[in-house]
Protein backbone atom coordinates (compact mmCIF):
# COMPACT_ATOMS: atom_id res chain seq x y z
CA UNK A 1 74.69 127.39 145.22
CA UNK A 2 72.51 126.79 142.81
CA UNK A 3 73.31 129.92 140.78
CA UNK A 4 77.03 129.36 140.72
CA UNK A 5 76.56 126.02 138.89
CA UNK A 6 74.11 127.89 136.53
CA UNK A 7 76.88 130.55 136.51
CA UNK A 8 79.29 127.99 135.64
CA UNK A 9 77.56 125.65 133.23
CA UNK A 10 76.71 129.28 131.29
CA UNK A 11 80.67 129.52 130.96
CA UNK A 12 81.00 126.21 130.06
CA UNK A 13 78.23 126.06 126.88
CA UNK A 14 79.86 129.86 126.12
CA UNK A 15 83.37 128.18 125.59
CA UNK A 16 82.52 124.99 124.17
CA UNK A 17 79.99 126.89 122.02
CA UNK A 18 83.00 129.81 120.74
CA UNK A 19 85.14 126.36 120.39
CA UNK A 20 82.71 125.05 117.77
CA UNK A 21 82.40 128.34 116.17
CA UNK A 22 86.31 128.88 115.49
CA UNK A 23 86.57 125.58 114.15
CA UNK A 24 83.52 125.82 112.03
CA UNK A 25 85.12 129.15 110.63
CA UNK A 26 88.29 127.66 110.18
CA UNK A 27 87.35 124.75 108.40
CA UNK A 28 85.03 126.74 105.62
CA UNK A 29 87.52 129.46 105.25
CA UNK A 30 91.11 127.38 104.89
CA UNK A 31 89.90 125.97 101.36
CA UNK A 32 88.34 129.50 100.07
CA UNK A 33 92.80 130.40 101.13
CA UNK A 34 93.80 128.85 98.11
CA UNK A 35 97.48 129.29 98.18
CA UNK A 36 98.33 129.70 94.48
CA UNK A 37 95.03 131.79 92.73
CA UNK A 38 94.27 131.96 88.97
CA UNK A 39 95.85 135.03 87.61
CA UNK A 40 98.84 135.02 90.08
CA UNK A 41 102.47 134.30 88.98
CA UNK A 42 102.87 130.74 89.94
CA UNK A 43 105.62 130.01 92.70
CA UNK A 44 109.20 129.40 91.34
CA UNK A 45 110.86 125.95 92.65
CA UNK A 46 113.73 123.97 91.31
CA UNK A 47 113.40 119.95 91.34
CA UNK A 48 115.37 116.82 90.10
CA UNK A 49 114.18 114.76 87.56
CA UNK A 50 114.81 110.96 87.42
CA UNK A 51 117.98 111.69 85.38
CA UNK A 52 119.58 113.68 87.86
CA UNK A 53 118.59 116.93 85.71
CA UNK A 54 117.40 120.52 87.54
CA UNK A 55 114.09 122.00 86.08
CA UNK A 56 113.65 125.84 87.63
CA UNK A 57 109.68 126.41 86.96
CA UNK A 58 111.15 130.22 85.87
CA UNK A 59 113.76 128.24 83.64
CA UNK A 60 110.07 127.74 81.63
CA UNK A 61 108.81 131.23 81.03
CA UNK A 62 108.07 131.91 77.47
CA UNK A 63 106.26 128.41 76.58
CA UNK A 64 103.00 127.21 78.32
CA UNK A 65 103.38 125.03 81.12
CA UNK A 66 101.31 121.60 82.27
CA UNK A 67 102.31 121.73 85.84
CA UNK A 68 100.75 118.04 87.35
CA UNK A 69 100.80 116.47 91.12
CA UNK A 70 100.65 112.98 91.17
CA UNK A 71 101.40 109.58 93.22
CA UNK A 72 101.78 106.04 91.48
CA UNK A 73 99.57 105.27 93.83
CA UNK A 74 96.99 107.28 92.76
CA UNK A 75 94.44 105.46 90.40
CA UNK A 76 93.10 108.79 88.38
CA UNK A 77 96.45 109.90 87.85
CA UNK A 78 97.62 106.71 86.22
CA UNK A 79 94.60 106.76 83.55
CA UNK A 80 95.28 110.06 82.67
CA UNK A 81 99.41 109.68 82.28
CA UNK A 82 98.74 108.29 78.77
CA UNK A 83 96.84 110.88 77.92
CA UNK A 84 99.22 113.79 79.17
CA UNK A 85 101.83 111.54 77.51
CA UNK A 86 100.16 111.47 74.06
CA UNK A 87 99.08 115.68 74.41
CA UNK A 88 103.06 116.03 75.10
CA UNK A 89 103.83 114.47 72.14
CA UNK A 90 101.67 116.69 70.33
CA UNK A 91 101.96 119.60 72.01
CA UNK A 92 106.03 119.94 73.19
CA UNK A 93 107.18 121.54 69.54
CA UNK A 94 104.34 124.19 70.04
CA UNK A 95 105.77 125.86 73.00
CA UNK A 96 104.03 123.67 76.07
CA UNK A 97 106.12 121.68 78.33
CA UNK A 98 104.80 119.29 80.63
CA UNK A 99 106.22 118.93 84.39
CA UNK A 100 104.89 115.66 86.56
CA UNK A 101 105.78 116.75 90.31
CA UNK A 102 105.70 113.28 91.93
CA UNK A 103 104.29 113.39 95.50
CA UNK A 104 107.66 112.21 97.20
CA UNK A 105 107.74 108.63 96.32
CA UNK A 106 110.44 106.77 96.02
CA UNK A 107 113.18 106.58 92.85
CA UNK A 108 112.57 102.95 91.83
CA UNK A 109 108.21 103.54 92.38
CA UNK A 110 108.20 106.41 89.86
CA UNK A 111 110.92 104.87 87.33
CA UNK A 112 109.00 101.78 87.58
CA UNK A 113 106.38 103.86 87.13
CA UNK A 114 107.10 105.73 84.08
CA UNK A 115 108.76 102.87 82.11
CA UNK A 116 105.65 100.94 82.45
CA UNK A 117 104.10 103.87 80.44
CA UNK A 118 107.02 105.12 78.81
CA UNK A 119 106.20 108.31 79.56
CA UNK A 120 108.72 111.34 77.63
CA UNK A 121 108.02 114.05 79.66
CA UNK A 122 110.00 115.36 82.73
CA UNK A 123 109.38 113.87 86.14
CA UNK A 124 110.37 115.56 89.00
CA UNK A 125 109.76 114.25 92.80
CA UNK A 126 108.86 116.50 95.45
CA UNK A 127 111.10 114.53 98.24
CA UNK A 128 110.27 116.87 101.21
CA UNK A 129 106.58 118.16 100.03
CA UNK A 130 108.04 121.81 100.05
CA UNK A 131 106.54 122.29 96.21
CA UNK A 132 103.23 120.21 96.89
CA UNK A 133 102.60 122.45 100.60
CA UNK A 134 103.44 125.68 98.42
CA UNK A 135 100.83 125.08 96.22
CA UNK A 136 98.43 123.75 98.05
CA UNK A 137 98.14 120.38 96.79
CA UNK A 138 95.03 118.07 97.47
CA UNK A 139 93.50 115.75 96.95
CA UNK A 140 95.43 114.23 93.98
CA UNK A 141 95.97 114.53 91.14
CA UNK A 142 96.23 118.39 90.32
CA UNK A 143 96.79 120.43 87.65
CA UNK A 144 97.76 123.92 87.18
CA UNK A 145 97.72 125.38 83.91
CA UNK A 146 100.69 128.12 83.61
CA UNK A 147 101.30 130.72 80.55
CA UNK A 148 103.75 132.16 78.95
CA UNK A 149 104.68 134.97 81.37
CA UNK A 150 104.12 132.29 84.31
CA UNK A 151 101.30 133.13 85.34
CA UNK A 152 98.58 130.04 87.06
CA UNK A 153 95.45 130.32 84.34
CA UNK A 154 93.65 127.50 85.71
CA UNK A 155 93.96 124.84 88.52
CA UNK A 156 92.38 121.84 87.84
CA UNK A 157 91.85 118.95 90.27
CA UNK A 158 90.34 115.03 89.73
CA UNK A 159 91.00 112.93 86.85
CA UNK A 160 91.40 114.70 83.22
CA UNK A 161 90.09 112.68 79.81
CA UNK A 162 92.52 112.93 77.38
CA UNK A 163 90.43 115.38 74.81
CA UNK A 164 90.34 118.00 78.27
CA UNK A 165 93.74 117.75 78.29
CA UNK A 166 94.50 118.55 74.67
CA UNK A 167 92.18 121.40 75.27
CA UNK A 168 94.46 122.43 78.22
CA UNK A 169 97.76 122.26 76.37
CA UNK A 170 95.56 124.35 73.38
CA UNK A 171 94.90 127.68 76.22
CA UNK A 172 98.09 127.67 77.18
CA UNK A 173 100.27 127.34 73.99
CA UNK A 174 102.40 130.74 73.78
């Protein structure tokens, strides 16, 4: 008798213990899956801006592109609109466009949003998550960096100061 219970609680500890290994290995290797990597053509999707407009990522190819995941909600991403604001200004005549991919808020949040910032670049909202889940997205706010030939050169996440971003726009710039 008492061998079967040793027998058994030897089972147990041997499942429970494989249990805790799996999810161990899970858990370290999921973010070391990143699912867009530097280097690798960055995944085409087509979204609607506030105006009703299309924008095709590929649509892009040719000029750099400041591809950014944010939420109104989200206090780093509203210090650093501004700046990606003022860099668009600056940059959008050299060949770098900048796309905001809002997190699937609502219409009224992001217009609200955006007037309170006046902000001249395109804003695009990711209704269903499709885009954000494609590429991996979190925490917020993100940043990939695309060339020319559409291709990811950097992904960038946490808040950005507003001279990083110039320098962002300035690697990218065809």
């Amino acid at each position: 008798m008492k061998k079967q219970r040793l027998v058994m609680r030897t089972v147990i500890l041997l499942v429970l213990g494989a249990a805790v290994a799996y999810t161990l290995y899970a858990n370290f290797t999921k973010d070391k899956i990143q699912k867009v990597a530097v280097g690798e053509k960055a995944p085409d999707f087509v979204l609607t801006d506030m105006d009703g407009n299309k924008h095709r990522l590929s649509d892009y190819e040719g000029q750099g592109v400041f591809l950014n995941f944010w939420g109104t909600w989200c206090k780093p991403c509203e210090k650093e609109m501004p700046y990606m604001n003022n860099q668009y200004e600056q940059f959008k005549d050299k060949g770098v466009q900048v796309l905001a991919v809002n997190v699937g808020e609502t219409d009224l949040a992001v217009n609200k949003f955006s007037e309170r910032y006046d902000l001249a670049f395109p804003i695009v909202i990711d209704k269903d998550g499709q885009v954000q889940s494609a590429y991996g997205i979190n925490p917020l706010p993100a940043t990939f960096l695309i060339d020319k030939d559409g291709k990811v050169v950097k992904y960038i996440t946490g808040e950005m100061t507003e001279e990083t971003i110039k320098n962002y726009m300035e690697q990218i710039k065809p």
